[in-house]
C-alpha atoms as a PDB file:
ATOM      1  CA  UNK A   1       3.174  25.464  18.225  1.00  0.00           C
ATOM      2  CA  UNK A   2       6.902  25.756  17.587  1.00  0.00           C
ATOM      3  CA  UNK A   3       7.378  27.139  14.292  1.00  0.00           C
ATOM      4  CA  UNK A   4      10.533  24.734  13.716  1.00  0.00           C
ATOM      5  CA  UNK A   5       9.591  21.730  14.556  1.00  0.00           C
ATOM      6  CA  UNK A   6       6.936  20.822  11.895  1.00  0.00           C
ATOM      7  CA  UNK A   7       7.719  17.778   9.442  1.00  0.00           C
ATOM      8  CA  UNK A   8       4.719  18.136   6.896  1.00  0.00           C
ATOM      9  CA  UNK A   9       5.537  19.920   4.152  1.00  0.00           C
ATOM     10  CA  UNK A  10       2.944  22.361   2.310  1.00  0.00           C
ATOM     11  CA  UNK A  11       2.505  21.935  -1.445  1.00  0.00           C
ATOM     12  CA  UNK A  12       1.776  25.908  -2.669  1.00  0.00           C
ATOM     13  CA  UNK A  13       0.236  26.348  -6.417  1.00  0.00           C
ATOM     14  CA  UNK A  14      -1.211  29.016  -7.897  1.00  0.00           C
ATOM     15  CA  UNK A  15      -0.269  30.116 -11.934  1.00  0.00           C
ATOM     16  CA  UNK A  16       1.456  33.637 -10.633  1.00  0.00           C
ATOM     17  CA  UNK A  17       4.718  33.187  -9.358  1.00  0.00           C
ATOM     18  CA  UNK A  18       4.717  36.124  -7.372  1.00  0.00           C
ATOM     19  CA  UNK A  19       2.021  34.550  -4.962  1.00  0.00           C
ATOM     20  CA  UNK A  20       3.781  31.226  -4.771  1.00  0.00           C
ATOM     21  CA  UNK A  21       7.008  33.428  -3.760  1.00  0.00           C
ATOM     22  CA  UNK A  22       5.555  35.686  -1.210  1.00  0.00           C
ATOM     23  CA  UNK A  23       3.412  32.419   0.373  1.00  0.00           C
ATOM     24  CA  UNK A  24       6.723  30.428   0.256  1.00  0.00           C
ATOM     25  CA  UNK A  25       8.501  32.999   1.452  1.00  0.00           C
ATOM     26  CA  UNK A  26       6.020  33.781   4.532  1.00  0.00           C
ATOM     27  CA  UNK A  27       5.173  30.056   5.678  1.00  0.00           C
ATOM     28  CA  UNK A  28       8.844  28.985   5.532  1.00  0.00           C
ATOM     29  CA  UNK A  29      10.131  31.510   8.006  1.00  0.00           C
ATOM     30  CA  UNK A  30       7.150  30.212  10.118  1.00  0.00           C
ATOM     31  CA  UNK A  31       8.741  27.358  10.624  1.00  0.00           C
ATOM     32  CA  UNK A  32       6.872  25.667   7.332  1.00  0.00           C
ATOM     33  CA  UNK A  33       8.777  23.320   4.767  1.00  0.00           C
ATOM     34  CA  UNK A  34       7.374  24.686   1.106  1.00  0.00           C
ATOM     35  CA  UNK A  35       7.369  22.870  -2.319  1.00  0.00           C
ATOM     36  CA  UNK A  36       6.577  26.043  -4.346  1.00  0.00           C
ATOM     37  CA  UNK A  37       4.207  24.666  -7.878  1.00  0.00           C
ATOM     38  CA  UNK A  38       2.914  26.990 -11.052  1.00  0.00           C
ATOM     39  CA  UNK A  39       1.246  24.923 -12.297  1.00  0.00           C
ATOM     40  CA  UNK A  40      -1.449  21.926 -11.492  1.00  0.00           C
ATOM     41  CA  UNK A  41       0.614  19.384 -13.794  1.00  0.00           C
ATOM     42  CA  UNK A  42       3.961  20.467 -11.847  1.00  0.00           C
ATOM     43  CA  UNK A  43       1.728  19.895  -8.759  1.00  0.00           C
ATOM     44  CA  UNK A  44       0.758  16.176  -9.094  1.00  0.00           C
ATOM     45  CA  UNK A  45       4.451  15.635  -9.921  1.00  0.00           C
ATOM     46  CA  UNK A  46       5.910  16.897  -6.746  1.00  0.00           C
ATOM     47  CA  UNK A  47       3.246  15.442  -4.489  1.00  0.00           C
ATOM     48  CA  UNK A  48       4.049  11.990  -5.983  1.00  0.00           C
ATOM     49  CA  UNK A  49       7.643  12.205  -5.184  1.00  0.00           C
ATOM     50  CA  UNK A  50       7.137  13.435  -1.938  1.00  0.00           C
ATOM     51  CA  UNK A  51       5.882  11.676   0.683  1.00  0.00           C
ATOM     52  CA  UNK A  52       6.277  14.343   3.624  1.00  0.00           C
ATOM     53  CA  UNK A  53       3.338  16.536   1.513  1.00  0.00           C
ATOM     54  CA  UNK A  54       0.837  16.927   3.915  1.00  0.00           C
ATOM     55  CA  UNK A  55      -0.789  19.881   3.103  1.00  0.00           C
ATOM     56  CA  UNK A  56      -1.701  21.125  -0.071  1.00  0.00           C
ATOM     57  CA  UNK A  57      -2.446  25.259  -0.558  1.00  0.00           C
ATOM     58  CA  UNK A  58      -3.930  25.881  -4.308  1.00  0.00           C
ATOM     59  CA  UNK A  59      -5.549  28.538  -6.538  1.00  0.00           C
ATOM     60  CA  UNK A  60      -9.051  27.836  -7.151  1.00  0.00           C
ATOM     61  CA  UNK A  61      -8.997  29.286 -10.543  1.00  0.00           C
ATOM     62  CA  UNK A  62      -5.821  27.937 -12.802  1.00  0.00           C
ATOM     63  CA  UNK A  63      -5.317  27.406 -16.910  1.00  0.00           C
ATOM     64  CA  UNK A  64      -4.657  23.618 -16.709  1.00  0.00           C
ATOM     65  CA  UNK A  65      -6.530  22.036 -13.591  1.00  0.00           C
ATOM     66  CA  UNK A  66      -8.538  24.337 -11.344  1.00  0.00           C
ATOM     67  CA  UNK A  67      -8.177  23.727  -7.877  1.00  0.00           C
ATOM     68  CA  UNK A  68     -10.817  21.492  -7.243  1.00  0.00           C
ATOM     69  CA  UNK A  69      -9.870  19.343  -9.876  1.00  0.00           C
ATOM     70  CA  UNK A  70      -6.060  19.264  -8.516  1.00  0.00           C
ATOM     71  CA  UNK A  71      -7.109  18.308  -5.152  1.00  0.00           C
ATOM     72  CA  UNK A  72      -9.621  15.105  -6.590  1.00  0.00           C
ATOM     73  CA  UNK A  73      -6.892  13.555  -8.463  1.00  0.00           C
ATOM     74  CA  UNK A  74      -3.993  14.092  -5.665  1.00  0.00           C
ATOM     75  CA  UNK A  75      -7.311  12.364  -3.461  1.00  0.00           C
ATOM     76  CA  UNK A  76      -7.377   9.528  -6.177  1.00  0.00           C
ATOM     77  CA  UNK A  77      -3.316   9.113  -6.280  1.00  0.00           C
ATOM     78  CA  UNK A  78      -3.305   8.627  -2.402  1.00  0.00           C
ATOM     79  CA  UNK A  79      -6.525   6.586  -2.041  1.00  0.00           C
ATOM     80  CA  UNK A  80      -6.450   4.836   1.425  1.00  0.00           C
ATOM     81  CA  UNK A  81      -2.561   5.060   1.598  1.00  0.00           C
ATOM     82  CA  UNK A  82      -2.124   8.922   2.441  1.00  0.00           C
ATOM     83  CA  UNK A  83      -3.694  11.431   3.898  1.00  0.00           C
ATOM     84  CA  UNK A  84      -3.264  15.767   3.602  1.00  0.00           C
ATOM     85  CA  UNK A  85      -5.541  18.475   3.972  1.00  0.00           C
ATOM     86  CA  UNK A  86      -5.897  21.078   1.337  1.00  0.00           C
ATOM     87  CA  UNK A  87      -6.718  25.317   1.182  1.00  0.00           C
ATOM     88  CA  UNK A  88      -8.082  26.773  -1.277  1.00  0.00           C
ATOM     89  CA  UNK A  89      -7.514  30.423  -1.818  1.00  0.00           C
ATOM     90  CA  UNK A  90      -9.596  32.125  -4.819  1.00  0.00           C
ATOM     91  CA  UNK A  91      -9.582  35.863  -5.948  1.00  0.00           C
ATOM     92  CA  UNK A  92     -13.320  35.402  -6.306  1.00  0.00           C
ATOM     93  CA  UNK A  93     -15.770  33.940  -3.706  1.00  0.00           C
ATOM     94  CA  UNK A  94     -18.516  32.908  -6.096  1.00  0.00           C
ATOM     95  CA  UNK A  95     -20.296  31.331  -3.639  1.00  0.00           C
ATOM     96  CA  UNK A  96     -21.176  27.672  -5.794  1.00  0.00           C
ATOM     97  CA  UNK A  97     -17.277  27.418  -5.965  1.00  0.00           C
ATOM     98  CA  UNK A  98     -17.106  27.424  -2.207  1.00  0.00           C
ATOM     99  CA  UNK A  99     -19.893  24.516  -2.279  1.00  0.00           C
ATOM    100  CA  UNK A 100     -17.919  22.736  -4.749  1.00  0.00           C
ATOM    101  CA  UNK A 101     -15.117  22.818  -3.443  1.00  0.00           C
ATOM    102  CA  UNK A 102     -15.987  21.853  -0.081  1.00  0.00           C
ATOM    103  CA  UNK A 103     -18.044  19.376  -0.925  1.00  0.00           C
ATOM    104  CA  UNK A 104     -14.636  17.902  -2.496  1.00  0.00           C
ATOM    105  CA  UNK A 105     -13.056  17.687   0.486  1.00  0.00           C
ATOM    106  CA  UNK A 106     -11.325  20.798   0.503  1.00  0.00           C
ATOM    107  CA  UNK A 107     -10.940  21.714   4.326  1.00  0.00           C
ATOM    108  CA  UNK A 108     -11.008  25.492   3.866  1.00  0.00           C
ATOM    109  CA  UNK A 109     -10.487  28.544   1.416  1.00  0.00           C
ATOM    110  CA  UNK A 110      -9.124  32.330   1.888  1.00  0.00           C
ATOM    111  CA  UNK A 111     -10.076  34.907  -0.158  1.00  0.00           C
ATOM    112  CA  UNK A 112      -7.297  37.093  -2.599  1.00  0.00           C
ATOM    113  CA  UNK A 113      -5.575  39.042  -0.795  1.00  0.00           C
ATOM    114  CA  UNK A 114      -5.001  36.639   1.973  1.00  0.00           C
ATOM    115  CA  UNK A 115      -4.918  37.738   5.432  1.00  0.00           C
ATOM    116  CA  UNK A 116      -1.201  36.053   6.410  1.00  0.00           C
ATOM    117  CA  UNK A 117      -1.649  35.527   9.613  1.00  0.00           C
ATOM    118  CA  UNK A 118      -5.468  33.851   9.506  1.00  0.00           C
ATOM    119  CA  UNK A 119      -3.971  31.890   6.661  1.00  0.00           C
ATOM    120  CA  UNK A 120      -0.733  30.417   9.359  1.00  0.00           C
ATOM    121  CA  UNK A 121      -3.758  29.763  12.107  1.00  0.00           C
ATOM    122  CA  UNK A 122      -5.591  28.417   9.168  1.00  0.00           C
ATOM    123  CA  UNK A 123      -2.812  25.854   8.520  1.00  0.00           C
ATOM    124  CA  UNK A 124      -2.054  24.976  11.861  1.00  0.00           C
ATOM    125  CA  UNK A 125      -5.467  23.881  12.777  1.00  0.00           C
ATOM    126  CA  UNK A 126      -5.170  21.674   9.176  1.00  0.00           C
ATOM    127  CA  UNK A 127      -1.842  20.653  10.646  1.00  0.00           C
ATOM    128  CA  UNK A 128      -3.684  18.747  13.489  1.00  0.00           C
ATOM    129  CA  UNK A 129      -6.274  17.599  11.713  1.00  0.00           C
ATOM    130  CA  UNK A 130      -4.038  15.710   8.905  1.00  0.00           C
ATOM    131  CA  UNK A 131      -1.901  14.395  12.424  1.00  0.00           C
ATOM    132  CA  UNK A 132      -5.086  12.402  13.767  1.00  0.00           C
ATOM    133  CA  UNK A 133      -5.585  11.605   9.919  1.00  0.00           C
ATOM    134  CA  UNK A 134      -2.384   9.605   9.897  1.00  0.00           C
ATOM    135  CA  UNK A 135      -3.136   8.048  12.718  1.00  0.00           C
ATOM    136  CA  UNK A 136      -6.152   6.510  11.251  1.00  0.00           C
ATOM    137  CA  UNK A 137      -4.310   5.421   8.319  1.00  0.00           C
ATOM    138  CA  UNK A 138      -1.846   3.466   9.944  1.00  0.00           C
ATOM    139  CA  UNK A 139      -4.198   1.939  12.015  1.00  0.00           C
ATOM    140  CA  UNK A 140      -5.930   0.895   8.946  1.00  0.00           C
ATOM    141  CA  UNK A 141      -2.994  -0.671   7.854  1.00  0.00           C
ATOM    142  CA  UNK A 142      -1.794  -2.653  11.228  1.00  0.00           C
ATOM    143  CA  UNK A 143      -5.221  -3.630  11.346  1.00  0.00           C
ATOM    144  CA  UNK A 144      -4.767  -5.075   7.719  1.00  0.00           C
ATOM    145  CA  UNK A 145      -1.527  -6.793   8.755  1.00  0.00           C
ATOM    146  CA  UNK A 146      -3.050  -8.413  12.181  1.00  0.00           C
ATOM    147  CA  UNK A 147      -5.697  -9.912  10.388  1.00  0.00           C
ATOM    148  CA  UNK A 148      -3.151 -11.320   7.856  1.00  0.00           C
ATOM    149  CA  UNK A 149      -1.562 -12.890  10.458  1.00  0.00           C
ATOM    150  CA  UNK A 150      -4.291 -13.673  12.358  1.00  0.00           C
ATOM    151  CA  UNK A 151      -5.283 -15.390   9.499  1.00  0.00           C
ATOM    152  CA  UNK A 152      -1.924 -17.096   8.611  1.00  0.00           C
ATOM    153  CA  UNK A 153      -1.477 -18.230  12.146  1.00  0.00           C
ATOM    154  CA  UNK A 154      -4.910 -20.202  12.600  1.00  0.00           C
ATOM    155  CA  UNK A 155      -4.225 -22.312   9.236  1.00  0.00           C
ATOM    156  CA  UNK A 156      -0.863 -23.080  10.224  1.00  0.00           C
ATOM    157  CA  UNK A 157      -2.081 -24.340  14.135  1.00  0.00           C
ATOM    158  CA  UNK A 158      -4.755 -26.239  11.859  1.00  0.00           C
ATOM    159  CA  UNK A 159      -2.164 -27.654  10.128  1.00  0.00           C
ATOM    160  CA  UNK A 160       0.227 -28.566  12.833  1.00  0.00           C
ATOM    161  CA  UNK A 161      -2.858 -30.245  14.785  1.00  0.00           C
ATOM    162  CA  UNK A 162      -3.155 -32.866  11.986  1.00  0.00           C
ATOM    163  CA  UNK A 163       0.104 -33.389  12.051  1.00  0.00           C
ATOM    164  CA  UNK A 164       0.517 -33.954  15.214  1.00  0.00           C
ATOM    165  CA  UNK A 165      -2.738 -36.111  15.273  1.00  0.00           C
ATOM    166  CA  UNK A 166      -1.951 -38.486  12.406  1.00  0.00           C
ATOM    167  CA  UNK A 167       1.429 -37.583  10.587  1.00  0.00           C
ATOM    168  CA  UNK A 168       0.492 -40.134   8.166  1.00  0.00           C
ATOM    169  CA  UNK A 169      -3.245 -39.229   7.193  1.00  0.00           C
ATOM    170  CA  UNK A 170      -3.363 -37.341   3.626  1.00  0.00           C
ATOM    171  CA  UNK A 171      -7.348 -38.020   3.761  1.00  0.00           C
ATOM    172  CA  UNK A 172      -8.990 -35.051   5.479  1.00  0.00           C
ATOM    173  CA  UNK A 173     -10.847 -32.523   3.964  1.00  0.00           C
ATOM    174  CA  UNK A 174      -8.445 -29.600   2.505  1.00  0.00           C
ATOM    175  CA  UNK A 175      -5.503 -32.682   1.989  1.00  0.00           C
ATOM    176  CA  UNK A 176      -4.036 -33.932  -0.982  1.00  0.00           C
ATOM    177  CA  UNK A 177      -4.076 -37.842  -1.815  1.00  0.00           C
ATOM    178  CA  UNK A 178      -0.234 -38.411  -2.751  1.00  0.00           C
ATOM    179  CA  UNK A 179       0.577 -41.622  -4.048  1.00  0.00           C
ATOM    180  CA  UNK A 180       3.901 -43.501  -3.059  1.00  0.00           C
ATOM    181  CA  UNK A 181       5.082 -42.550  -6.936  1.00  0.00           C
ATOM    182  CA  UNK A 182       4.513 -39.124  -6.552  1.00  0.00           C
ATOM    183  CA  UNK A 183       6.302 -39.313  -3.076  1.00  0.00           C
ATOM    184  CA  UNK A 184       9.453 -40.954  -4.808  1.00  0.00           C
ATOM    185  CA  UNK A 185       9.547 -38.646  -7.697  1.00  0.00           C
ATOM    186  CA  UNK A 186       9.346 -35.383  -5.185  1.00  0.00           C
ATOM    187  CA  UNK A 187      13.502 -34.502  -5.397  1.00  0.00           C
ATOM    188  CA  UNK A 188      15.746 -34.966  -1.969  1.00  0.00           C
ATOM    189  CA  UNK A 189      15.496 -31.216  -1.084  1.00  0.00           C
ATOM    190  CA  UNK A 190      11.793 -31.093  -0.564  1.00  0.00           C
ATOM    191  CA  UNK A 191      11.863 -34.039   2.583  1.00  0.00           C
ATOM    192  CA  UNK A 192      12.359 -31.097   4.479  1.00  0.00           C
ATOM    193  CA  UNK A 193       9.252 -29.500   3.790  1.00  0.00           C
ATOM    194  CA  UNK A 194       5.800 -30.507   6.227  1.00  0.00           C
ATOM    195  CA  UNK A 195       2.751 -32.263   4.750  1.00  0.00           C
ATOM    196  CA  UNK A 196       1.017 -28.917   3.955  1.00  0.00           C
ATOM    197  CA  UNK A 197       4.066 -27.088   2.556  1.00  0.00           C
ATOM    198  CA  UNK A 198       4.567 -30.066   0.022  1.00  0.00           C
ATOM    199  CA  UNK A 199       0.831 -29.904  -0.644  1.00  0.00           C
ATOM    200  CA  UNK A 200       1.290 -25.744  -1.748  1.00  0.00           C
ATOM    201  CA  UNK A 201       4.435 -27.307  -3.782  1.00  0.00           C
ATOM    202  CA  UNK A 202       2.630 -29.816  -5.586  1.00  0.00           C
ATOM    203  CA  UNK A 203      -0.325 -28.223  -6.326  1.00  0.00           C
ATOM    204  CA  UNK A 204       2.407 -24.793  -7.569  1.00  0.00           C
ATOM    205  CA  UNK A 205       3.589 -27.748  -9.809  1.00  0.00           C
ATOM    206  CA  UNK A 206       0.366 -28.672 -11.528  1.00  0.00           C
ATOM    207  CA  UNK A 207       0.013 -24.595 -12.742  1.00  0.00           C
ATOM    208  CA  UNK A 208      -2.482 -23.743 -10.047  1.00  0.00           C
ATOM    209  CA  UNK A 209      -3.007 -20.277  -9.175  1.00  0.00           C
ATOM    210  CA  UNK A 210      -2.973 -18.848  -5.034  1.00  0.00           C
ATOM    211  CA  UNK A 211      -6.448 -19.021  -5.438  1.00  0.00           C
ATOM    212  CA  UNK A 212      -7.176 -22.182  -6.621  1.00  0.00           C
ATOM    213  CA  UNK A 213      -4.706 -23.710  -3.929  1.00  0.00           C
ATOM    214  CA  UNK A 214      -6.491 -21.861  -1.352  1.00  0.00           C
ATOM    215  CA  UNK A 215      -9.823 -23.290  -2.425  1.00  0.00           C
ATOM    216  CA  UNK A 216      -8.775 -26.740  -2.593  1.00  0.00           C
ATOM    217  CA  UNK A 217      -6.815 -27.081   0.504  1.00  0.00           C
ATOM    218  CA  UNK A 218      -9.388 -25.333   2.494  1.00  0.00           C
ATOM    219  CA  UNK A 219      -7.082 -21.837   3.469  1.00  0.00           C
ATOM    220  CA  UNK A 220      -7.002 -18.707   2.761  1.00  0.00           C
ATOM    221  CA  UNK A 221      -5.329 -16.816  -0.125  1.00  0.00           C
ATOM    222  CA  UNK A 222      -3.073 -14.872   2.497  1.00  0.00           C
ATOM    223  CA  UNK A 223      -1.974 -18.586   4.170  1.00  0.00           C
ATOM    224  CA  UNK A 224      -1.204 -19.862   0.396  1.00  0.00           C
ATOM    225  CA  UNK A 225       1.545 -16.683  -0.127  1.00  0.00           C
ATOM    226  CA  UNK A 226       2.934 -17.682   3.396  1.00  0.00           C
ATOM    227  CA  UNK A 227       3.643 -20.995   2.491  1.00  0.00           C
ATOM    228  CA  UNK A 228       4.800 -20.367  -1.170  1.00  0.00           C
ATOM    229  CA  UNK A 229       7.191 -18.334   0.333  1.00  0.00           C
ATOM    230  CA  UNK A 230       8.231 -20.886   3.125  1.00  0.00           C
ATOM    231  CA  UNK A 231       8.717 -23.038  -0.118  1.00  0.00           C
ATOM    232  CA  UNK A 232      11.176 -21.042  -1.620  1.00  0.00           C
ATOM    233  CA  UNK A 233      13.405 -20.029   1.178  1.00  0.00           C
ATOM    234  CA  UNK A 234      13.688 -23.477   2.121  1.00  0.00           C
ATOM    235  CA  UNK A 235      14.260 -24.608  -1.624  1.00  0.00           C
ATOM    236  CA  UNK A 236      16.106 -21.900  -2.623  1.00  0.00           C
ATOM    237  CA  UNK A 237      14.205 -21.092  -5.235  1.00  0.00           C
ATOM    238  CA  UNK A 238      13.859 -17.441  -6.557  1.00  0.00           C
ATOM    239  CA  UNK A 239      10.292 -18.009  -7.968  1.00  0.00           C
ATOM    240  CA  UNK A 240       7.261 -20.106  -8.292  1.00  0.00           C
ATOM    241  CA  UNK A 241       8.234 -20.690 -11.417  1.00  0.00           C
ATOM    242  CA  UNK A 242      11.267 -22.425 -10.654  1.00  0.00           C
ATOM    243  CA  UNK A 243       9.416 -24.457  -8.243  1.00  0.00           C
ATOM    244  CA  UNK A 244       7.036 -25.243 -10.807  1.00  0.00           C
ATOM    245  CA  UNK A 245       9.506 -26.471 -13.369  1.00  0.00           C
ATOM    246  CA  UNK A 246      11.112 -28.601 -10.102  1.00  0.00           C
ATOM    247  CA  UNK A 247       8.200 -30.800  -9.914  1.00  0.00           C
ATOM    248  CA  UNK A 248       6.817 -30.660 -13.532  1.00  0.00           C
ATOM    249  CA  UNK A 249       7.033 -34.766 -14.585  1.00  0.00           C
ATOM    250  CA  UNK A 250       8.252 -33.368 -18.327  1.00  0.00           C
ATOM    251  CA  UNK A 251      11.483 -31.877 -16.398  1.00  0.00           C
ATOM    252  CA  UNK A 252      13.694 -34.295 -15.134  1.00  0.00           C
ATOM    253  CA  UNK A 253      16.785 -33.039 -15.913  1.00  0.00           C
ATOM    254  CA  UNK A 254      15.646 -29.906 -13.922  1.00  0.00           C
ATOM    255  CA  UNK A 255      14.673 -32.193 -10.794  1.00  0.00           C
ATOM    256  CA  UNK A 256      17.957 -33.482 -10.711  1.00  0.00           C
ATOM    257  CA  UNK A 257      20.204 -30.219 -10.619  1.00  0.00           C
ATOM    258  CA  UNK A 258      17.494 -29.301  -7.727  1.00  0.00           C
ATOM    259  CA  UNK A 259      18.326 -32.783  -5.630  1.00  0.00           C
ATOM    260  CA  UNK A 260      22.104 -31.731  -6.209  1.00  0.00           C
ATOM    261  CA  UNK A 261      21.464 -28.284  -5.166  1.00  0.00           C
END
């Protein structure tokens, strides 16, 4: 592995400064980027500002937050967002704190004083481990966003088959019945909208939440933020609330600065 070339940044803690020095010290000119921590407290605080953290070397026993605890709360801060693989070094290998600990999810531990060189090959192997890691996170989250717009993209061909079947029909399931008042009260700027974006507008108007829209118009909650958002760029609106105001019967005044918009 070139030694300066890595990205991920290690996270050392342990309560004597000394150690965090001479680790710092030793991974840096291995090609390691350190964020050097005394304390557990200090140690959530730089993890949380720094996103290129990937691996995390700690002190099993410290005054605050052993290590074990340290790692469990940096696991609950990053929940399916982030990944990093932690080391746990301890002075004393009682052998239930090795359990513990890697029952927690801690990928391995050295025992005080640390071998240098076992602890580099040590981190290197947890180097490639936390790469595939990533990987699987951001697949989770393209996988989250295709089936957004997997989602988004079947209501709106659902909607644009109606249309294009009978512009005119309001009648099928998951469409509002609009009366020809309601049609002449709706302010100049909104012709532009299609039968399904007024429908979101309207039904914004009357106080109802993504949810309810989605259950009345038949869609999902994901389609309902699409077209709220469709709504407002093409309004010009900055927020729902706006838009609910626009089309509120008790606001005229407010309908007409939005037809002179």
């Amino acid at each position: 592995m070139n030694k300066l070339t890595s990205a991920v940044k290690v996270l050392v803690v342990d309560d004597q400064p000394l150690i965090v020095e001479e680790l710092c010290e030793f991974l840096e000119s291995s090609g390691y980027r350190c964020v050097p921590c005394e304390s557990s407290t200090q140690a959530l605080e730089r993890f949380t500002q720094d996103p290129d953290i990937g691996l995390v070397l700690c002190d099993l026993h410290m005054p605050d937050m052993d290590g074990i605890q340290l790692v469990q709360e940096l696991q609950r801060l990053c929940g399916r967002h982030r990944a990093f693989e932690a080391i746990m070094l301890t002075g004393r290998a009682d052998k239930q704190d090795v359990i513990k600990a890697l029952r927690a999810g801690i990928a391995d531990y050295y025992q005080k004083p640390i071998d240098l060189d076992e602890l580099l090959e040590g981190l290197q192997r947890q180097e490639v481990a936390l790469q595939e890691r990533q990987k699987d996170v951001q697949l989770g989250h393209l996988n989250q966003k295709l089936q957004y717009l997997s989602e988004s993209i079947d209501d709106l061909y659902q909607d644009l088959d109606k249309v294009r079947r009978n512009p005119r029909a309001s009648s099928g399931p998951g469409d509002l019945v609009v009366s020809e008042a309601d049609q002449e009260e709706m302010p100049s700027i909104f012709n532009q909208l299609s039968p399904r974006q007024l429908d979101v507008a309207r039904l914004v108007g009357k106080g109802q939440t993504n949810y309810q829209i989605a259950c009345e118009l038949g869609i999902t909650e994901n389609t309902v933020k699409l077209y709220v958002s469709q709504v407002l760029r093409l309004t010009h609106m900055h927020n729902r609330t706006q838009l609910a105001l626009a089309l509120s019967p008790s606001n005229s005044g407010m309908r007409q600065r939005v037809t002179a918009h």
